[in-house]
N, C-alpha and C. Protein backbone atom coordinates (compact mmCIF):
# COMPACT_ATOMS: atom_id res chain seq x y z
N UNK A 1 -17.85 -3.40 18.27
CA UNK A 1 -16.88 -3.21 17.21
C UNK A 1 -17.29 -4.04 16.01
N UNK A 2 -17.28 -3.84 14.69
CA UNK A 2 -17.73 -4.61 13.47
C UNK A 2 -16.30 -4.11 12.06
N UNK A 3 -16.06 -4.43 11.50
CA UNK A 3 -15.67 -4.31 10.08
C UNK A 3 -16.76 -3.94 8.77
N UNK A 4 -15.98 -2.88 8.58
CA UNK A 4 -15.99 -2.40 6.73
C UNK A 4 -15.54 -2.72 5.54
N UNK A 5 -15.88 -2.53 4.47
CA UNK A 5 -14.98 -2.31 3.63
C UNK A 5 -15.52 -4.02 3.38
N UNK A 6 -14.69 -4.43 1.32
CA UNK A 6 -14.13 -4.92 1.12
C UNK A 6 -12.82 -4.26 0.86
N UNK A 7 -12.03 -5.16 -0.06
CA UNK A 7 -10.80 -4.77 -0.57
C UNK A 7 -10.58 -3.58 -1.89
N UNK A 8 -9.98 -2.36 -1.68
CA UNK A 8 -10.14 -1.49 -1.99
C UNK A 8 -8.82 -1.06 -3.18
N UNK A 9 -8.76 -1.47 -3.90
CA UNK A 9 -7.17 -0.41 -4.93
C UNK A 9 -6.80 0.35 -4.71
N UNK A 10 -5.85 0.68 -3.66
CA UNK A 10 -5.76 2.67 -3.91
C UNK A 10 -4.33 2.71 -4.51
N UNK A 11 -4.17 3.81 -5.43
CA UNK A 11 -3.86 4.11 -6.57
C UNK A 11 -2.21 4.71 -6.02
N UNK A 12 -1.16 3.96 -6.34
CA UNK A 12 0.07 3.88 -5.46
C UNK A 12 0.80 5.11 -6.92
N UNK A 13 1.79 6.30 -6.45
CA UNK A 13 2.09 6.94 -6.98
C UNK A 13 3.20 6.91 -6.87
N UNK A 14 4.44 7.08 -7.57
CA UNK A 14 5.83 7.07 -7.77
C UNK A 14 6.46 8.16 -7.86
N UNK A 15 7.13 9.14 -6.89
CA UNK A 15 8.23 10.13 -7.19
C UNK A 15 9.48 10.39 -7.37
N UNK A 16 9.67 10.78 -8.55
CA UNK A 16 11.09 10.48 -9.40
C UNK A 16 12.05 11.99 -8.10
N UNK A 17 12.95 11.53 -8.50
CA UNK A 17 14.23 12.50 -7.73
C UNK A 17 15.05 12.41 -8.44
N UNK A 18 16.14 13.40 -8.56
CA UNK A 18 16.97 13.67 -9.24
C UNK A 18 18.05 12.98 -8.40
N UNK A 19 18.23 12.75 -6.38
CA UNK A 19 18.40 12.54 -5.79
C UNK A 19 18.42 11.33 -5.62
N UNK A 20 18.98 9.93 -5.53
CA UNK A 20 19.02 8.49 -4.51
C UNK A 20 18.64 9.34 -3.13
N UNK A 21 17.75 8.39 -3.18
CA UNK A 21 17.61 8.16 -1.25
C UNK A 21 16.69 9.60 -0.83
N UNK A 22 16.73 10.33 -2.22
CA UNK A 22 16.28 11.63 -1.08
C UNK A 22 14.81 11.46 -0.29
N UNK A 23 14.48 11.64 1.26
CA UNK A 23 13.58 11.67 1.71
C UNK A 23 12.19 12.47 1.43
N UNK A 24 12.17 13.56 0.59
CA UNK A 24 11.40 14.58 0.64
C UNK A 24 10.63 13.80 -0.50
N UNK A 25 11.08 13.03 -1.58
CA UNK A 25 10.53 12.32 -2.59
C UNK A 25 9.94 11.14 -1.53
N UNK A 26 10.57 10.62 -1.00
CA UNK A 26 9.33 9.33 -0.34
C UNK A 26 8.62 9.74 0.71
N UNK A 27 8.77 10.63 1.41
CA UNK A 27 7.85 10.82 2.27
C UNK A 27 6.42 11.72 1.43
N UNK A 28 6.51 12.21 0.14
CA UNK A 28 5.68 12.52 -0.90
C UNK A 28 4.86 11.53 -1.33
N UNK A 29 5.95 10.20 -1.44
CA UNK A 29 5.14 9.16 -2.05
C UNK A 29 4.36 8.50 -0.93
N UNK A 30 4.56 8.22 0.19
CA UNK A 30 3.81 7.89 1.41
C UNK A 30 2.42 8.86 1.82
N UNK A 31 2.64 10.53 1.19
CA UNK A 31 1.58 11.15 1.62
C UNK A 31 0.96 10.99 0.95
N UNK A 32 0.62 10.81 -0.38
CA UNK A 32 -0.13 10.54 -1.73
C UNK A 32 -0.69 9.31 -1.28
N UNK A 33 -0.11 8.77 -0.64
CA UNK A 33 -0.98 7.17 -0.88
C UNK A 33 -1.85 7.31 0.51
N UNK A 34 -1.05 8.15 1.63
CA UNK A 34 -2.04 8.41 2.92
C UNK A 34 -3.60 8.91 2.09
N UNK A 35 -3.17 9.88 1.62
CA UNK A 35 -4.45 11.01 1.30
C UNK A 35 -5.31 10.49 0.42
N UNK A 36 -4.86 9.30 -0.37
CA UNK A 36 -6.03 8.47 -0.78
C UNK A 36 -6.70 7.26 -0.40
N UNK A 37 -5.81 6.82 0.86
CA UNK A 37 -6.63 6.17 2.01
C UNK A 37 -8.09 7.07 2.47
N UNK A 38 -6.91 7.98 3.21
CA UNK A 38 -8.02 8.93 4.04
C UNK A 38 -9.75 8.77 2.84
N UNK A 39 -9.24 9.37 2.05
CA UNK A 39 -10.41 9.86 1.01
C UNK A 39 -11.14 8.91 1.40
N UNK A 40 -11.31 7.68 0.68
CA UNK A 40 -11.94 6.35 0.79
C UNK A 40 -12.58 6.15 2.77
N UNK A 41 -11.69 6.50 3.27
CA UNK A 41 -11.74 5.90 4.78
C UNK A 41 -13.31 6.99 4.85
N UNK A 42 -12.99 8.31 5.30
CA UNK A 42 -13.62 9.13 5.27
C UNK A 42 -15.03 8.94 4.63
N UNK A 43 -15.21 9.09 3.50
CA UNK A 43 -16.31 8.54 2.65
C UNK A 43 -17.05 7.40 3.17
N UNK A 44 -16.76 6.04 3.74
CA UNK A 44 -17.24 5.03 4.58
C UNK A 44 -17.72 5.78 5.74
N UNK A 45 -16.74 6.11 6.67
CA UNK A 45 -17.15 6.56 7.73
C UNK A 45 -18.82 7.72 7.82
N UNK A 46 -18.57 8.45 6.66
CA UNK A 46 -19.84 8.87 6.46
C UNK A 46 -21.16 8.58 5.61
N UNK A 47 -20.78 7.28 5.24
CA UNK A 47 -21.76 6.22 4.59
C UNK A 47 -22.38 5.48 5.66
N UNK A 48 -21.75 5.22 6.51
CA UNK A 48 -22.15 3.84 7.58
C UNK A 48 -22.32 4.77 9.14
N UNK A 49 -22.28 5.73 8.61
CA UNK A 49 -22.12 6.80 9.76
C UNK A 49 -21.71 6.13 11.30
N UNK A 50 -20.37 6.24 10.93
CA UNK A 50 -19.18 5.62 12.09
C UNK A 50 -18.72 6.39 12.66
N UNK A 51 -18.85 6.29 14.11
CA UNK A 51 -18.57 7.30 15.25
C UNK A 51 -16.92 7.23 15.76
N UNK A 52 -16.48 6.35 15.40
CA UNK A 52 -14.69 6.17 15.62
C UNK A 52 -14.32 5.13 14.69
N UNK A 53 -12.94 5.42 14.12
CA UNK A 53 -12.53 4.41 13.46
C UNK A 53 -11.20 3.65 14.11
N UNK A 54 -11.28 2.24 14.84
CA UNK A 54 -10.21 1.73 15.79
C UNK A 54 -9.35 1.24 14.66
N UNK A 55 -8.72 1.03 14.05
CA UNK A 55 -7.94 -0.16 13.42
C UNK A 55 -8.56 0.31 11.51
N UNK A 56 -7.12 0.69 10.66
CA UNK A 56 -7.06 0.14 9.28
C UNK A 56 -5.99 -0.56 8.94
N UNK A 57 -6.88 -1.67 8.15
CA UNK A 57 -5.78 -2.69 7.48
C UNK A 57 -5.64 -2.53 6.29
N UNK A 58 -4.31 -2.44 5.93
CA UNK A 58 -4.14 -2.19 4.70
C UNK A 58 -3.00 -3.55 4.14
N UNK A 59 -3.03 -4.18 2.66
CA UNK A 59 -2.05 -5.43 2.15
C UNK A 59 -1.26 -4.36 1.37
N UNK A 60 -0.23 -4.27 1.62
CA UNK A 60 0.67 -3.77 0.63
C UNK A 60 2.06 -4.41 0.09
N UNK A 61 2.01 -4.34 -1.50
CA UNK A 61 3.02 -5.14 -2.06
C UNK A 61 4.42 -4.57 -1.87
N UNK A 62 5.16 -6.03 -2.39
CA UNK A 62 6.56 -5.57 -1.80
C UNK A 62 7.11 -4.41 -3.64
N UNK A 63 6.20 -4.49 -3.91
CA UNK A 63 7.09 -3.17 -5.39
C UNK A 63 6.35 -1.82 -5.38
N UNK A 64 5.48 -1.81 -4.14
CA UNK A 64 4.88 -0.42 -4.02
C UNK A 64 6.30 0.70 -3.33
N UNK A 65 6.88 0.45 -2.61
CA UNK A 65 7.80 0.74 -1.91
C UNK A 65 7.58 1.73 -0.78
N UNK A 66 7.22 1.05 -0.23
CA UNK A 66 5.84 1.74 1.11
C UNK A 66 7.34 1.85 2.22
N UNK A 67 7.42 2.68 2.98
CA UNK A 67 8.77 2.61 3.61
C UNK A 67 7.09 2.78 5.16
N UNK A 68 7.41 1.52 5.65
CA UNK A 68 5.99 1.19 7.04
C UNK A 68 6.10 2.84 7.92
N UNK A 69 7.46 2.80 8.54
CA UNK A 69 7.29 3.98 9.45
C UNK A 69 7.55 5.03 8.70
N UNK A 70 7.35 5.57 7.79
CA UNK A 70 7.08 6.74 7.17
C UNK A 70 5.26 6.83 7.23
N UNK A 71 5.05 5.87 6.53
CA UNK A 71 3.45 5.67 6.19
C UNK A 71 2.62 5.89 7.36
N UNK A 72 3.42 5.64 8.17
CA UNK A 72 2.66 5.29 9.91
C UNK A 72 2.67 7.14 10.09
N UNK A 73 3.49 7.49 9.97
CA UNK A 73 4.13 9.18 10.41
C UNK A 73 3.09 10.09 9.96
N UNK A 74 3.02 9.78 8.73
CA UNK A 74 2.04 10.87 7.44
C UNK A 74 0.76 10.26 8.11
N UNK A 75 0.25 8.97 7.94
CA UNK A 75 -1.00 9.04 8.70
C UNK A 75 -1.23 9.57 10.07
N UNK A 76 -0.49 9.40 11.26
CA UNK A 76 -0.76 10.18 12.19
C UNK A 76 -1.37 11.60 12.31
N UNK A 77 -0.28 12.07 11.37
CA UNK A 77 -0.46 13.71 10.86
C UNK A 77 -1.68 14.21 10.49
N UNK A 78 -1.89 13.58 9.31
CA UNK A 78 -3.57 13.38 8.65
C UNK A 78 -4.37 13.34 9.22
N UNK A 79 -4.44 12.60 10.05
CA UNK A 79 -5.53 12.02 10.66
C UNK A 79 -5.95 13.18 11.58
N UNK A 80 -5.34 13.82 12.38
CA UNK A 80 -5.29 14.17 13.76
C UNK A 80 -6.23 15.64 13.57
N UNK A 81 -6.94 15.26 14.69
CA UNK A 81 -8.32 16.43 14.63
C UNK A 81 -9.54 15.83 13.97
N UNK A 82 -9.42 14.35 13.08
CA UNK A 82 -10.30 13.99 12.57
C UNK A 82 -10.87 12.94 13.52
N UNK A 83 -12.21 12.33 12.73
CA UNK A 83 -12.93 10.96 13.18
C UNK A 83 -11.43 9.79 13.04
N UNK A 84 -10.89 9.90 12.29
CA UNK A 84 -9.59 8.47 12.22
C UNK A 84 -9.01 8.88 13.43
N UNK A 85 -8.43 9.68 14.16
CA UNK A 85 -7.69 9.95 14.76
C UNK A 85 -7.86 8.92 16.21
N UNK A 86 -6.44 8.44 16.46
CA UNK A 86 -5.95 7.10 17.28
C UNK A 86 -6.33 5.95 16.16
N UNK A 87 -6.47 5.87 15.34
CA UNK A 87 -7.00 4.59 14.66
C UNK A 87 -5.73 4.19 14.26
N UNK A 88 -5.22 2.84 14.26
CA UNK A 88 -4.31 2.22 14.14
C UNK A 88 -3.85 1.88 12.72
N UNK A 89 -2.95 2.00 12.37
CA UNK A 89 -2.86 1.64 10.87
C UNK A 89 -1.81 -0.03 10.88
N UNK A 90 -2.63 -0.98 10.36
CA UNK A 90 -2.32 -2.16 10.53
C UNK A 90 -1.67 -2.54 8.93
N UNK A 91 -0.36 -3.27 8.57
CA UNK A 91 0.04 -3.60 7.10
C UNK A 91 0.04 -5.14 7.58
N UNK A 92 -0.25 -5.54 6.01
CA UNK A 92 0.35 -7.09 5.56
C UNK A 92 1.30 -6.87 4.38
N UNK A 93 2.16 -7.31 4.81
CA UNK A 93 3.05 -7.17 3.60
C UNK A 93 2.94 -8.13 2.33
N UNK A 94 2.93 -8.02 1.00
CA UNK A 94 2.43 -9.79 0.04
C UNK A 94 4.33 -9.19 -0.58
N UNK A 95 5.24 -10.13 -0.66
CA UNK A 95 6.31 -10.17 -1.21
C UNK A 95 6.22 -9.91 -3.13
N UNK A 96 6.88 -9.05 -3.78
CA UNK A 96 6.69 -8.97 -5.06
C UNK A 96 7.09 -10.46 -5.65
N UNK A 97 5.98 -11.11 -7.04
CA UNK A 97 6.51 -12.42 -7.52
C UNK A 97 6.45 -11.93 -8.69
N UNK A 98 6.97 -13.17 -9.76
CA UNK A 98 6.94 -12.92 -10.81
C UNK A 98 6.48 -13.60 -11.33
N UNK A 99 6.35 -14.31 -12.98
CA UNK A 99 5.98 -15.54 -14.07
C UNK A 99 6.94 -15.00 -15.26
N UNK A 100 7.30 -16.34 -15.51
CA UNK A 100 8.58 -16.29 -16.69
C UNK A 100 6.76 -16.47 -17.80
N UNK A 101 6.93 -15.40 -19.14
CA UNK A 101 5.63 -16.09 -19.92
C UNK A 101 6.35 -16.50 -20.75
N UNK A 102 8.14 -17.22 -21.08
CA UNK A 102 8.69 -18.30 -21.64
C UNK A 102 8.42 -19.30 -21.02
N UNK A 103 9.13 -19.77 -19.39
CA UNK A 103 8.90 -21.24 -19.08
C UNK A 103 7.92 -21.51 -17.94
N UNK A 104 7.39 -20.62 -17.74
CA UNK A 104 6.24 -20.24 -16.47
C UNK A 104 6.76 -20.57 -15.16
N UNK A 105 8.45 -20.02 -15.06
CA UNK A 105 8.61 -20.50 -13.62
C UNK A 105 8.20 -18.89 -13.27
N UNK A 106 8.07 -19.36 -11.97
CA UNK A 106 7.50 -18.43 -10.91
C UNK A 106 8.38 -18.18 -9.86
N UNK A 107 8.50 -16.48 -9.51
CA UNK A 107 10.00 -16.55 -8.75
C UNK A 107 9.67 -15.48 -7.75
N UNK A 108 10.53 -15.25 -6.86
CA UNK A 108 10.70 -13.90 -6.04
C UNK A 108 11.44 -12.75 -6.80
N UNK A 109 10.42 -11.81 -7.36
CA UNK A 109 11.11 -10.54 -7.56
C UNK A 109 11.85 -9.55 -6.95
N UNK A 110 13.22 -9.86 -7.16
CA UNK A 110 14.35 -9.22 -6.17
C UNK A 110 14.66 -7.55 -7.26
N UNK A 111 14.27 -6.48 -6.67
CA UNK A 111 15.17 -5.12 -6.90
C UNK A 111 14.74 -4.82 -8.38
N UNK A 112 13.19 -5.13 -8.79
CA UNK A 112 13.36 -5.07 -10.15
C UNK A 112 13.72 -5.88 -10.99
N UNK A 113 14.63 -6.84 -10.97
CA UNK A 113 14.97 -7.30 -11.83
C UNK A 113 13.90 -8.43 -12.76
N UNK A 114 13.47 -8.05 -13.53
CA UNK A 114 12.35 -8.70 -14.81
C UNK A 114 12.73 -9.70 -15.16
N UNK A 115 13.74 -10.47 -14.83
CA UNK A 115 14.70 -11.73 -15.93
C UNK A 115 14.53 -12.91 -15.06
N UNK A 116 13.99 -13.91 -15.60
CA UNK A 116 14.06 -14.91 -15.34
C UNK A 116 14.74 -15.75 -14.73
N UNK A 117 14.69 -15.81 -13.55
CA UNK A 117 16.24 -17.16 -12.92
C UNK A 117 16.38 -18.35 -13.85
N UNK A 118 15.44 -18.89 -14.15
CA UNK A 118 15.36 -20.25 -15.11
C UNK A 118 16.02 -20.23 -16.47
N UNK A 119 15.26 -19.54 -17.26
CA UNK A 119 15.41 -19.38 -18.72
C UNK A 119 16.55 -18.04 -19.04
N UNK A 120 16.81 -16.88 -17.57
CA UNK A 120 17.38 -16.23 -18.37
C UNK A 120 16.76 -15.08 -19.28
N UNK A 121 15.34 -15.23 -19.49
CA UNK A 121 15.15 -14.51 -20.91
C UNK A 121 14.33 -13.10 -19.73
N UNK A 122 13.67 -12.17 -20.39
CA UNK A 122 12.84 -11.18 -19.96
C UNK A 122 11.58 -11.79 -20.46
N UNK A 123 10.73 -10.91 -20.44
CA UNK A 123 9.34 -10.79 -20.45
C UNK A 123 8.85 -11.73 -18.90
N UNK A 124 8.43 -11.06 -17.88
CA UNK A 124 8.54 -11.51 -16.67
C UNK A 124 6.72 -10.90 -16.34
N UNK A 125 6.05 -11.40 -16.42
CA UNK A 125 4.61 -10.89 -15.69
C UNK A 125 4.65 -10.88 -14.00
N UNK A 126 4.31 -9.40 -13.74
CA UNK A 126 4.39 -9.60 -12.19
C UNK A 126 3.22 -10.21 -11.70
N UNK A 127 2.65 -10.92 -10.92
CA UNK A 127 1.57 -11.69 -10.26
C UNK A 127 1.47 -11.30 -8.65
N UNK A 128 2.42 -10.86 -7.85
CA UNK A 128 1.94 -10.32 -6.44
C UNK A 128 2.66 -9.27 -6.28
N UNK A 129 2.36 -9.01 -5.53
CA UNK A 129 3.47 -7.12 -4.73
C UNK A 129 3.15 -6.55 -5.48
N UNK A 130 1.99 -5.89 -5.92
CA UNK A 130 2.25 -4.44 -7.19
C UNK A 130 1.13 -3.84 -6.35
N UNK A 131 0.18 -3.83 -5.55
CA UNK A 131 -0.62 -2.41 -5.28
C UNK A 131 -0.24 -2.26 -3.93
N UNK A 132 -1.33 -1.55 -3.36
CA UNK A 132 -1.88 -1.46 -1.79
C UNK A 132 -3.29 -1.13 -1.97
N UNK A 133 -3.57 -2.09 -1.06
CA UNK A 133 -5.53 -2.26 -0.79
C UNK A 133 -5.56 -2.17 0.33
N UNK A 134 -6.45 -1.44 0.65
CA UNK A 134 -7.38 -0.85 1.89
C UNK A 134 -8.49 -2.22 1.78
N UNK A 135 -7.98 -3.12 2.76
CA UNK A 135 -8.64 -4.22 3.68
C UNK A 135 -10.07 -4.30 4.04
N UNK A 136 -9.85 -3.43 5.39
CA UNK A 136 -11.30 -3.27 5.90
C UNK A 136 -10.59 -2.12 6.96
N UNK A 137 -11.47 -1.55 7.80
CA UNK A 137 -11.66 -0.67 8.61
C UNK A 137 -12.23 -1.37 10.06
N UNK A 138 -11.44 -1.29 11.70
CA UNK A 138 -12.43 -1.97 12.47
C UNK A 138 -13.10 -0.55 13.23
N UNK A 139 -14.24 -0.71 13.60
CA UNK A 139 -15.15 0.80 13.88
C UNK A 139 -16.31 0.60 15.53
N UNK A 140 -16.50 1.48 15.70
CA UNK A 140 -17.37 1.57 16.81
C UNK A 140 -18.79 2.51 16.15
């Protein structure tokens, strides 16, 4: 067994609903982000010409809004009939933070909210939780 990959960007997509809560919009947004795993995964696997893929790790931030067992669901699906197929899909979660660029406190970004606990003011730079990266891959 060996590891792939460095750390990879994949490109997190947002679907608006007319709907709160409706499922058909996030389980959209979970397949979009599957299918550009896969892409990337796939592509390795036939670079390094990898005969099974056991285990992907993926870091995903807390403002991507990755709902885990959805993500887990759509990859199963995907996968199945392929070289990924049984490969485990492993998350780290990084909590969304922020930076006041008035008093540079640094905070836990709760629900969106951009405003400063300290100062109060907006202009809030996010600093963690904003993508999902494809880790590494473990392979046979």
């Amino acid at each position: 067994m060996c590891r792939l990959l460095s750390a990879v960007l994949i490109p997190v997509c947002h679907v608006r609903t007319d709907r709160p809560g409706d499922r058909r919009a996030e389980t959209l947004h979970e397949l979009s982000l599957i299918s550009a795993i896969i892409k990337v995964l796939r592509e390795k696997v036939r670079e390094f010409n990898v005969r099974r893929v056991l285990q992907v790790n993926l870091t995903v931030g807390g403002l991507t809004n990755v709902e885990e067992a959805t993500l887990n669901a759509v990859f199963e699906v995907c996968v199945e009939g392929t070289e990924l197929a049984g490969a485990k899909l492993v998350m780290e979660h990084v909590p969304a933070r922020g930076k006041c660029r008035h008093c540079a406190t640094e905070f836990a970004l709760v629900k969106y909210r951009l405003q400063c606990p300290q100062c109060n003011r907006q202009g809030v730079e996010i600093v963690a939780g904003k993508g999902c990266y494809l880790n590494s891959m473990e392979v046979e």
